[in-house]
PDB file of N, CA and C in Angstrom:
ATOM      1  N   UNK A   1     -19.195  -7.918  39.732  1.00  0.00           N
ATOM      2  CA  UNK A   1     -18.676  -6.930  38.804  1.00  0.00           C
ATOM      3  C   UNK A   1     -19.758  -5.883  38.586  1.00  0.00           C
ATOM      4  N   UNK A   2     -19.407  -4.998  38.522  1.00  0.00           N
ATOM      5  CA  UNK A   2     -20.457  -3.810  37.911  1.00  0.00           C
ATOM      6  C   UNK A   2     -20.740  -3.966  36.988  1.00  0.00           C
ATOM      7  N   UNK A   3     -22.478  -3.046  36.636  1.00  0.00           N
ATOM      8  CA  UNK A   3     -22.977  -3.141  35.604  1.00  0.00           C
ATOM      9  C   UNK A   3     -22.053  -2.676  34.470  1.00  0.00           C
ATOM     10  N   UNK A   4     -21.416  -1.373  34.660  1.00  0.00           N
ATOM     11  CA  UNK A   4     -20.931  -0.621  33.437  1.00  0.00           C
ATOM     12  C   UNK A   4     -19.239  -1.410  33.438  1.00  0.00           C
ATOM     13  N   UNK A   5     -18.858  -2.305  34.586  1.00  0.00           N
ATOM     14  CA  UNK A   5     -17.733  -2.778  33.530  1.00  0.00           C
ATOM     15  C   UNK A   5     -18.239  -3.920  32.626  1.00  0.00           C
ATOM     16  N   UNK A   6     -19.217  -4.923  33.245  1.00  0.00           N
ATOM     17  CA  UNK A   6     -19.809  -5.860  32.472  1.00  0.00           C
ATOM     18  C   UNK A   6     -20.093  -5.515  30.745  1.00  0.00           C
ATOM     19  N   UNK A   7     -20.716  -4.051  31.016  1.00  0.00           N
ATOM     20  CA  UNK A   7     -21.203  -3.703  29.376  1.00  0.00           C
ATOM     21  C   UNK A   7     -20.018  -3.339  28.594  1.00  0.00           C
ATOM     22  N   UNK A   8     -18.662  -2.854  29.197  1.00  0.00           N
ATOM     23  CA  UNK A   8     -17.608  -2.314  28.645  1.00  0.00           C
ATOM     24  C   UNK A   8     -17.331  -3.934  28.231  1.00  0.00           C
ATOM     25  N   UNK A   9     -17.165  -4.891  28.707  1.00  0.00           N
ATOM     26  CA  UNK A   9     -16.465  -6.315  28.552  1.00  0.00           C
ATOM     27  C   UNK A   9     -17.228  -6.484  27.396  1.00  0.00           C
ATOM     28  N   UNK A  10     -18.355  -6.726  27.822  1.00  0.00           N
ATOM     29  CA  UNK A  10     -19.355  -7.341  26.425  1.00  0.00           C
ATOM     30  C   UNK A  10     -19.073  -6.368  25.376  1.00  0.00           C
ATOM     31  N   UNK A  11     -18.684  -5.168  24.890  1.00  0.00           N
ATOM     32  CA  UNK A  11     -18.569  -4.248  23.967  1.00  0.00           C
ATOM     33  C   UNK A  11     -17.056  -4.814  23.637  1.00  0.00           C
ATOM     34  N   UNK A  12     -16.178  -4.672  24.450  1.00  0.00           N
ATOM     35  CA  UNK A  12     -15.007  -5.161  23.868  1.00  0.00           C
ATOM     36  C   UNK A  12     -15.006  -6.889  23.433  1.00  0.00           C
ATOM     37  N   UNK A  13     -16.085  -7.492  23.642  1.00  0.00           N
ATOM     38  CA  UNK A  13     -15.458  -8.834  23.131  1.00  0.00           C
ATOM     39  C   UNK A  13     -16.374  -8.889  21.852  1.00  0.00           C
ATOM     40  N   UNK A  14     -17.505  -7.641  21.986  1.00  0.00           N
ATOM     41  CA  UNK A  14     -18.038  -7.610  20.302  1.00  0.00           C
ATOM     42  C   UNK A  14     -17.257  -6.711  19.654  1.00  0.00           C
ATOM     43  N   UNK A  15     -16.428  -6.226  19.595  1.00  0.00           N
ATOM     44  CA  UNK A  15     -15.443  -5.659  18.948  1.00  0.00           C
ATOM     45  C   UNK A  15     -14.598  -6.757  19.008  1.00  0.00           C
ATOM     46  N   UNK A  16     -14.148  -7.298  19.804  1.00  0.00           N
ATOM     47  CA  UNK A  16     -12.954  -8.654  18.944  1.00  0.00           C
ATOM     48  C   UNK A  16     -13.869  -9.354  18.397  1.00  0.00           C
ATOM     49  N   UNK A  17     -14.828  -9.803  18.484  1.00  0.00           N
ATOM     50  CA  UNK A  17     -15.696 -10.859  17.624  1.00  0.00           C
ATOM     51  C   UNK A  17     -15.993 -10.308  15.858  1.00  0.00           C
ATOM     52  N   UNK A  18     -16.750  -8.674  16.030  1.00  0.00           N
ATOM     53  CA  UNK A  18     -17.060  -8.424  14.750  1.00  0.00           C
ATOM     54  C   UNK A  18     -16.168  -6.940  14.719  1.00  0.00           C
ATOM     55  N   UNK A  19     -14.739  -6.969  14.301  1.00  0.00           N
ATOM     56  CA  UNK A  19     -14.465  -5.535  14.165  1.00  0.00           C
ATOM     57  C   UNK A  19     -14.979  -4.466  13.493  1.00  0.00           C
ATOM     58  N   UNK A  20     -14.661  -3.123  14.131  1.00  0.00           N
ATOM     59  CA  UNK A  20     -15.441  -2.382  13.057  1.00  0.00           C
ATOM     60  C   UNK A  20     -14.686  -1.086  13.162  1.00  0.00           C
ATOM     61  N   UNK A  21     -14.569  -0.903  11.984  1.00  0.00           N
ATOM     62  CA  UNK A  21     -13.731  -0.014  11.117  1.00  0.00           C
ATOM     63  C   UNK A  21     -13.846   1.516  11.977  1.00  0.00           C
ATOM     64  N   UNK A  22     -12.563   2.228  12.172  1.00  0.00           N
ATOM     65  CA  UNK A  22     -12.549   3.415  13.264  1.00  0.00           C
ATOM     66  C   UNK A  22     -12.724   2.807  14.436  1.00  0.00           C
ATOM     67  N   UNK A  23     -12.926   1.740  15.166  1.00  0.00           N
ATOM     68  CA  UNK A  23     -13.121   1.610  16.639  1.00  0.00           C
ATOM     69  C   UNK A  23     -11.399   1.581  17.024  1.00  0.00           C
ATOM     70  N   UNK A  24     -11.276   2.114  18.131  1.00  0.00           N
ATOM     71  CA  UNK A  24     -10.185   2.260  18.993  1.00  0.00           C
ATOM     72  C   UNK A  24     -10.230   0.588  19.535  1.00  0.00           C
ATOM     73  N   UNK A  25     -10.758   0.293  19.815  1.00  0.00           N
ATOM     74  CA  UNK A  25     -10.340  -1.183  20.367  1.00  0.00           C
ATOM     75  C   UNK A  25     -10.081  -2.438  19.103  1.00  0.00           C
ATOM     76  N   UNK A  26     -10.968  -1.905  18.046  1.00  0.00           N
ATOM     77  CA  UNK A  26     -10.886  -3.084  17.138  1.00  0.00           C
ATOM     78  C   UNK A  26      -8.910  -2.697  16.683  1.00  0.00           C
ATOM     79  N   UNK A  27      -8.219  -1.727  16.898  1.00  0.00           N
ATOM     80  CA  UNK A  27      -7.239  -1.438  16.507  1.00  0.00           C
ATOM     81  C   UNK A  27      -6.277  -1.807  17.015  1.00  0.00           C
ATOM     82  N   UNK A  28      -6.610  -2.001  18.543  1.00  0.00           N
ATOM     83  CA  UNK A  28      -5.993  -2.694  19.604  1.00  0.00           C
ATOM     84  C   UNK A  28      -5.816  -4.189  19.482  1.00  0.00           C
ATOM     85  N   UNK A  29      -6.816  -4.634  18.909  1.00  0.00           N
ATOM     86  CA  UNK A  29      -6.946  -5.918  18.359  1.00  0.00           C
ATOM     87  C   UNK A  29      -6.059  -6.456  17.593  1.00  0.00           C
ATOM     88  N   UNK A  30      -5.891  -5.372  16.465  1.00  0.00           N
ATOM     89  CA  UNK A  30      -5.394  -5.861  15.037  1.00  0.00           C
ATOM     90  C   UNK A  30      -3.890  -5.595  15.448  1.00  0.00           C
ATOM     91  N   UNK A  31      -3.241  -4.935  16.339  1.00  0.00           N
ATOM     92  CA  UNK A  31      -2.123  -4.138  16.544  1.00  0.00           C
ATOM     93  C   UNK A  31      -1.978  -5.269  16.894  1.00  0.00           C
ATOM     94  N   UNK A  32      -2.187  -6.247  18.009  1.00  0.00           N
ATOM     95  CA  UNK A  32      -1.912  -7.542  18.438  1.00  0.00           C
ATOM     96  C   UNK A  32      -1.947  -7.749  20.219  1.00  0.00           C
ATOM     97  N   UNK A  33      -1.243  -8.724  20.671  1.00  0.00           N
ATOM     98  CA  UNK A  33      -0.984  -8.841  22.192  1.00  0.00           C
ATOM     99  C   UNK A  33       0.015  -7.700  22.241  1.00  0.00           C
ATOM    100  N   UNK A  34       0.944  -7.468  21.348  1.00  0.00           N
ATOM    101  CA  UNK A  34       2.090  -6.757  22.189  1.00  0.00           C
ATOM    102  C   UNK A  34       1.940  -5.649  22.257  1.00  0.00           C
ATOM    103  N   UNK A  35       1.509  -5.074  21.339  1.00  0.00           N
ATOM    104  CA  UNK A  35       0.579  -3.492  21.253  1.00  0.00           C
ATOM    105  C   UNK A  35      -0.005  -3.548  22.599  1.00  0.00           C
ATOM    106  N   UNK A  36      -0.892  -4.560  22.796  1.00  0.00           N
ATOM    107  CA  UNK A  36      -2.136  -4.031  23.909  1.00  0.00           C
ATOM    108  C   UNK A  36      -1.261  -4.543  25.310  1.00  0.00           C
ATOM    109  N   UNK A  37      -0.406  -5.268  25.437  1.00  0.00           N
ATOM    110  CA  UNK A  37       0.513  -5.023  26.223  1.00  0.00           C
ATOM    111  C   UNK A  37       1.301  -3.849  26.915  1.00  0.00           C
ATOM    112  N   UNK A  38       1.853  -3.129  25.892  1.00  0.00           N
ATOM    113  CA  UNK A  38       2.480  -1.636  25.710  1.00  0.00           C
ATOM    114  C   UNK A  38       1.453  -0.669  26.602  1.00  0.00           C
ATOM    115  N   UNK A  39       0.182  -1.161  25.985  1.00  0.00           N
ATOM    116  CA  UNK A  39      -1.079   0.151  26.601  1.00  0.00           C
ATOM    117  C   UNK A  39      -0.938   0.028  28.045  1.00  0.00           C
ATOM    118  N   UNK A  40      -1.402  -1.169  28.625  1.00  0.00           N
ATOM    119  CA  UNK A  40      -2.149  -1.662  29.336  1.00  0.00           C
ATOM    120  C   UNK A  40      -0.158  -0.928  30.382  1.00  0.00           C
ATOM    121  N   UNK A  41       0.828  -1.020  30.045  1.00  0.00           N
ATOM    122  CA  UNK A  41       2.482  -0.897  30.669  1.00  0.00           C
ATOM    123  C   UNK A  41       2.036   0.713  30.841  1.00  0.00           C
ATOM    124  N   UNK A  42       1.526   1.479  29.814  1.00  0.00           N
ATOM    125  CA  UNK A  42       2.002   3.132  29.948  1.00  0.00           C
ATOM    126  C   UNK A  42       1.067   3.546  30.468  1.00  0.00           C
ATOM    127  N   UNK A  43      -0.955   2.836  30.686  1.00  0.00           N
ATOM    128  CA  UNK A  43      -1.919   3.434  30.944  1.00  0.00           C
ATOM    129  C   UNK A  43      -1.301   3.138  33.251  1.00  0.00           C
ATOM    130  N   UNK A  44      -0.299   2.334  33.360  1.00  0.00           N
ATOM    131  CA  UNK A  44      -0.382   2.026  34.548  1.00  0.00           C
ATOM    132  C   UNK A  44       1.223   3.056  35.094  1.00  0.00           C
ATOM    133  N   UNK A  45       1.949   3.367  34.489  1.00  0.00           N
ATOM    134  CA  UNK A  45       2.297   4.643  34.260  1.00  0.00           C
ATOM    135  C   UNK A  45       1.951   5.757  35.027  1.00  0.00           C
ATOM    136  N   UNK A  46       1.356   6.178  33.985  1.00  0.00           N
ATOM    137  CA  UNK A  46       0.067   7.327  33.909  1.00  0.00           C
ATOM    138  C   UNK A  46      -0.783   6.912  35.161  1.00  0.00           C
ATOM    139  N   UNK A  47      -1.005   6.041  35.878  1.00  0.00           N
ATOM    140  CA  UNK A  47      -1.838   6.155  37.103  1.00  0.00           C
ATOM    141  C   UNK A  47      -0.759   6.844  38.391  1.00  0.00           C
ATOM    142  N   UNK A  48       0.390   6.034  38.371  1.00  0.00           N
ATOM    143  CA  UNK A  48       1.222   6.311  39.357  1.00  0.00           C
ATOM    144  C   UNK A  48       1.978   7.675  39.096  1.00  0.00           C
ATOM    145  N   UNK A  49       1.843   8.255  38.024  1.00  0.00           N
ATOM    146  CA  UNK A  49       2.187   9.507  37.692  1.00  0.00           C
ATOM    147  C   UNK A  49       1.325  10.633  38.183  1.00  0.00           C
ATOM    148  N   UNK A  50      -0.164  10.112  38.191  1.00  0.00           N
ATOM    149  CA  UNK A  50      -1.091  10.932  38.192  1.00  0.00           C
ATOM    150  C   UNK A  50      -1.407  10.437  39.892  1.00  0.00           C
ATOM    151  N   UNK A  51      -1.521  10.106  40.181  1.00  0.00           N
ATOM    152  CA  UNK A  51      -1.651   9.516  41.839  1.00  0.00           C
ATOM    153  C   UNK A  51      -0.007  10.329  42.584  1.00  0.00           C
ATOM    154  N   UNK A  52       0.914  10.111  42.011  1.00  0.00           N
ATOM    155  CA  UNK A  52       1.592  10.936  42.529  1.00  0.00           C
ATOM    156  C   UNK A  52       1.709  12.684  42.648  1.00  0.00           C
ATOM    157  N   UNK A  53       1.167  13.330  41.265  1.00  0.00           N
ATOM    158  CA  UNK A  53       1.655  14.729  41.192  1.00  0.00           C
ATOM    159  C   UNK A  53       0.043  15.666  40.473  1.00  0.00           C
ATOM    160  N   UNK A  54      -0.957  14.613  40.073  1.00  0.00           N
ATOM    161  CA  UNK A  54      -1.926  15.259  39.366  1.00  0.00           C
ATOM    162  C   UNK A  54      -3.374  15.328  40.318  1.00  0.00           C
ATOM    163  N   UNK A  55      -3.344  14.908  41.135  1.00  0.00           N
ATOM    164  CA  UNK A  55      -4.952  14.550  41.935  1.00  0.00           C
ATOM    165  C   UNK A  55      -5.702  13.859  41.913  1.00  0.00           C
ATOM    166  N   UNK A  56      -6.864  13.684  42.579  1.00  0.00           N
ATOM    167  CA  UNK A  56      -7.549  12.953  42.347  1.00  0.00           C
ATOM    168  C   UNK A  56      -8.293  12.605  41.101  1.00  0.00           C
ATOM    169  N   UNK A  57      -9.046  13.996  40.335  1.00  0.00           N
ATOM    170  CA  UNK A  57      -9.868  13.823  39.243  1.00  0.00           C
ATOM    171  C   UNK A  57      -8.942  12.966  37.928  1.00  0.00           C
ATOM    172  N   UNK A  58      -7.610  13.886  38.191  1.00  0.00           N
ATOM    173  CA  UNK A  58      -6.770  12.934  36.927  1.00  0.00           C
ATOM    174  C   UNK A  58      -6.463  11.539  37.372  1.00  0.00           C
ATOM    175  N   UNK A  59      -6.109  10.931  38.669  1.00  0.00           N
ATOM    176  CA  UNK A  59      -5.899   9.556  38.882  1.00  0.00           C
ATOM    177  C   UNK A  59      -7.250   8.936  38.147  1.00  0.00           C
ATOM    178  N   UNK A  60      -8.466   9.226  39.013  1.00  0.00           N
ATOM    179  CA  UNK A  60      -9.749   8.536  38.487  1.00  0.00           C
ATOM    180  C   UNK A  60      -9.867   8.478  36.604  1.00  0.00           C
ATOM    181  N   UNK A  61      -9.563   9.846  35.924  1.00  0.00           N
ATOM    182  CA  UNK A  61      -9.221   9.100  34.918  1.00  0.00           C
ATOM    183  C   UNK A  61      -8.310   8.302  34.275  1.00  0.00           C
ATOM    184  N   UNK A  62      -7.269   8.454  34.760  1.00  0.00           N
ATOM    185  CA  UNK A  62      -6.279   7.459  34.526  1.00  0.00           C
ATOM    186  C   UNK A  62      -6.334   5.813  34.865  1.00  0.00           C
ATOM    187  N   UNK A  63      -7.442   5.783  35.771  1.00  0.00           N
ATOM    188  CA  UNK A  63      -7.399   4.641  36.446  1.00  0.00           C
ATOM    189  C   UNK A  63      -8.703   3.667  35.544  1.00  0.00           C
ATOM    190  N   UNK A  64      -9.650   4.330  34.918  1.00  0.00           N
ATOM    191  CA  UNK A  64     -10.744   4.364  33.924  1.00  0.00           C
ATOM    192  C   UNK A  64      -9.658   3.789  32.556  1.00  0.00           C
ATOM    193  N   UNK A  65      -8.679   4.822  32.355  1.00  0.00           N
ATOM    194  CA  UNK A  65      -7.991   4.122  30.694  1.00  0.00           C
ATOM    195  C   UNK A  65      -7.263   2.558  31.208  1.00  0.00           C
ATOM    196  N   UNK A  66      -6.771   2.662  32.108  1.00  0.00           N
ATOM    197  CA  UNK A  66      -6.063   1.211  33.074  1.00  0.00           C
ATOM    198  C   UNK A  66      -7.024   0.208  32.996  1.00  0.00           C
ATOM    199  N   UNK A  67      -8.008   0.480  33.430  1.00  0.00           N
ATOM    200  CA  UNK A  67      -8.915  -0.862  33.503  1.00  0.00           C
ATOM    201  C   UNK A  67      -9.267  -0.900  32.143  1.00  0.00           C
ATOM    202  N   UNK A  68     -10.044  -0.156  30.996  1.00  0.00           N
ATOM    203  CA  UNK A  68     -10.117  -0.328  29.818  1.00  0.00           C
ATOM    204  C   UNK A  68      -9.242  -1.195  29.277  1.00  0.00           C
ATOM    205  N   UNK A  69      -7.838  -1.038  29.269  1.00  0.00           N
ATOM    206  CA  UNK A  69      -6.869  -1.524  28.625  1.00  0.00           C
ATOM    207  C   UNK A  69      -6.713  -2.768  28.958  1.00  0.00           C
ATOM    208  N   UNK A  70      -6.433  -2.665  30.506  1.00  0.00           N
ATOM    209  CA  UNK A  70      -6.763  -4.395  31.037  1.00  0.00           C
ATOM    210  C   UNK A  70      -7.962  -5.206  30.979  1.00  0.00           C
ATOM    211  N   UNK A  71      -9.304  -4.603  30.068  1.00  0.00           N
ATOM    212  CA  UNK A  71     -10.185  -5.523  29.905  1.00  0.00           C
ATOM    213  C   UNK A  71     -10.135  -5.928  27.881  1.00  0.00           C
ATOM    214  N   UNK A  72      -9.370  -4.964  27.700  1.00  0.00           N
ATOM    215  CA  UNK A  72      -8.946  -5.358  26.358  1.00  0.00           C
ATOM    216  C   UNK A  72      -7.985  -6.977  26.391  1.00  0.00           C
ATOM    217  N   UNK A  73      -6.779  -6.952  27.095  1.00  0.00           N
ATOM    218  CA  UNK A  73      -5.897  -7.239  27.734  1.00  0.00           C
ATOM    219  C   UNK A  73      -7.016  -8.689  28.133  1.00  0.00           C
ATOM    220  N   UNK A  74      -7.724  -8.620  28.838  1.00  0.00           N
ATOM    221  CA  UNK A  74      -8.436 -10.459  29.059  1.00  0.00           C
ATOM    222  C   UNK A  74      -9.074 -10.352  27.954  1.00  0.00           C
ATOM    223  N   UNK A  75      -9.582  -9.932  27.398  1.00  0.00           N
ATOM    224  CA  UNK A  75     -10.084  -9.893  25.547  1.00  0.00           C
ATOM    225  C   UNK A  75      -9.477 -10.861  25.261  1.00  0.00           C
ATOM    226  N   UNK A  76      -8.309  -9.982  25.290  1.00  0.00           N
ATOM    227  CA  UNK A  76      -7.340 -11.183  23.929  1.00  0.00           C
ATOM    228  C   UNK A  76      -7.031 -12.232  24.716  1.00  0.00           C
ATOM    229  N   UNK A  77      -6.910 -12.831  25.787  1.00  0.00           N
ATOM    230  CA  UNK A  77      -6.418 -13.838  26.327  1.00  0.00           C
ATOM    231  C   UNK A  77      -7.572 -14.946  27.035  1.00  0.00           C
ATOM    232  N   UNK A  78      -7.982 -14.340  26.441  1.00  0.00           N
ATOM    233  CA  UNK A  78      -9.364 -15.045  26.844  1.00  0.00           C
ATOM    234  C   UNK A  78     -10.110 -15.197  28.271  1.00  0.00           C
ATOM    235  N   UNK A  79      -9.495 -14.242  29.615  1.00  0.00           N
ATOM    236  CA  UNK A  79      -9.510 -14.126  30.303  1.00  0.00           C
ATOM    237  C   UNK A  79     -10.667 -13.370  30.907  1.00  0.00           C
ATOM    238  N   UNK A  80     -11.372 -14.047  31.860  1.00  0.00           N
ATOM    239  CA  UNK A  80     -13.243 -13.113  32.459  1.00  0.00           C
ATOM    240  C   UNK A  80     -12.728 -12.097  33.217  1.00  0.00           C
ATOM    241  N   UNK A  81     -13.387 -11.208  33.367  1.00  0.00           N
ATOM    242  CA  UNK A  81     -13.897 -10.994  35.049  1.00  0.00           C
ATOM    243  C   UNK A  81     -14.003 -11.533  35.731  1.00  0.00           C
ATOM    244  N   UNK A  82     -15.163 -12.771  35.622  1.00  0.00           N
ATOM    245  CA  UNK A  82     -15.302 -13.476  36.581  1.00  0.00           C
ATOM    246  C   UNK A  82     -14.435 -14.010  37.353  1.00  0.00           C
ATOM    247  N   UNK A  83     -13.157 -14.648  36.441  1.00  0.00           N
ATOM    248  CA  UNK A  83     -12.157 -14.955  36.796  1.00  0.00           C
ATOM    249  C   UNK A  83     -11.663 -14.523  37.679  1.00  0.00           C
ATOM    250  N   UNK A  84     -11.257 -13.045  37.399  1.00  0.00           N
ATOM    251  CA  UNK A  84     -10.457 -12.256  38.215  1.00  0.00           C
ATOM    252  C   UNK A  84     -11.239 -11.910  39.463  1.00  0.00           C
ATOM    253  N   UNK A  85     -12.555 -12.022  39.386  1.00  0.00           N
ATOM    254  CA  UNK A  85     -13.331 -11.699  40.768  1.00  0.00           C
ATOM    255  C   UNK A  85     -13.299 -12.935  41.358  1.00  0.00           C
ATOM    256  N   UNK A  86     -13.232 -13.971  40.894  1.00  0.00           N
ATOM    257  CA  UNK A  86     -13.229 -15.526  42.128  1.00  0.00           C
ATOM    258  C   UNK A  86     -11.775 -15.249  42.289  1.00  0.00           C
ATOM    259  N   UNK A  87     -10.440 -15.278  41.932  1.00  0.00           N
ATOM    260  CA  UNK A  87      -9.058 -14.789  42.311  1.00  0.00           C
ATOM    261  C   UNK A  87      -9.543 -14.074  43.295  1.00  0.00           C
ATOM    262  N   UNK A  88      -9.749 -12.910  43.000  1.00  0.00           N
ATOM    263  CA  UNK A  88      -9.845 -11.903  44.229  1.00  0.00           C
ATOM    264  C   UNK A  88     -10.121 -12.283  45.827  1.00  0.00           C
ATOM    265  N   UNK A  89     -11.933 -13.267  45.208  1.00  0.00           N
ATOM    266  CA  UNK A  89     -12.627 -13.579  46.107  1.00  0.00           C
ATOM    267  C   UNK A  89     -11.894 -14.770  46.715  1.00  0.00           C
ATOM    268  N   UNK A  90     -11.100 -15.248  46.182  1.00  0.00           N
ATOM    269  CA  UNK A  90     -10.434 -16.436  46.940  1.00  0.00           C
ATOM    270  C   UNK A  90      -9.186 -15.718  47.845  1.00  0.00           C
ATOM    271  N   UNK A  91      -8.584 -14.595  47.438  1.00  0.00           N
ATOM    272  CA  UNK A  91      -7.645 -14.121  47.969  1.00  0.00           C
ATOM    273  C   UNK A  91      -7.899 -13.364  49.455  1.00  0.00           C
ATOM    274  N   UNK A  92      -9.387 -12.686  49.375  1.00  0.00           N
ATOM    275  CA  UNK A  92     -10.426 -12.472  50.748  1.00  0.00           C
ATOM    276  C   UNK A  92     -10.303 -13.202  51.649  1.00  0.00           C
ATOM    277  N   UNK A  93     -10.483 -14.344  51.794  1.00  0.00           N
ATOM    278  CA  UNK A  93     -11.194 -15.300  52.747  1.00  0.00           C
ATOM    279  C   UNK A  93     -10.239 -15.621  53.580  1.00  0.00           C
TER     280      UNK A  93
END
């Protein structure tokens, strides 16, 4: 995993651990699974919207709020990276 998603993970699971007041993710939190469900449905949307008709610079950001959302998204479910990188890595071989 990369450094900067690693630090995004660790930031979002200290935001579910100690919320804090104005954070966009601690809100995501409190909103619940189905809220961050919803995100994680419209931020993937917005990729295939933007991959279809907007370019590259807008896919890449779109694809930046997608993974955000989906690392909120193993937040709450208690779900690693790591995880998802041995999946992956098992799906390689």
């Amino acid at each position: 995993m990369s450094e900067i998603l690693a630090k995004l993970y660790a930031t979002i699971q200290d935001r579910q651990a100690n919320p804090r007041e104005g954070s966009y993710t601690t809100q995501l939190f409190n909103a619940g699974l189905d809220e961050i469900v919803k995100k994680v449905g419209e931020e993937a949307v917005e990729v295939v919207l933007a991959a279809a008709r907007q370019g590259t610079e807008r896919t890449v950001s779109e694809l930046a709020d997608l993974a955000y959302h989906a690392l909120v998204l193993m937040a709450q479910l208690g779900i690693t990276p790591d995880q998802v990188a041995a999946e992956l890595e098992r799906r390689h071989r």
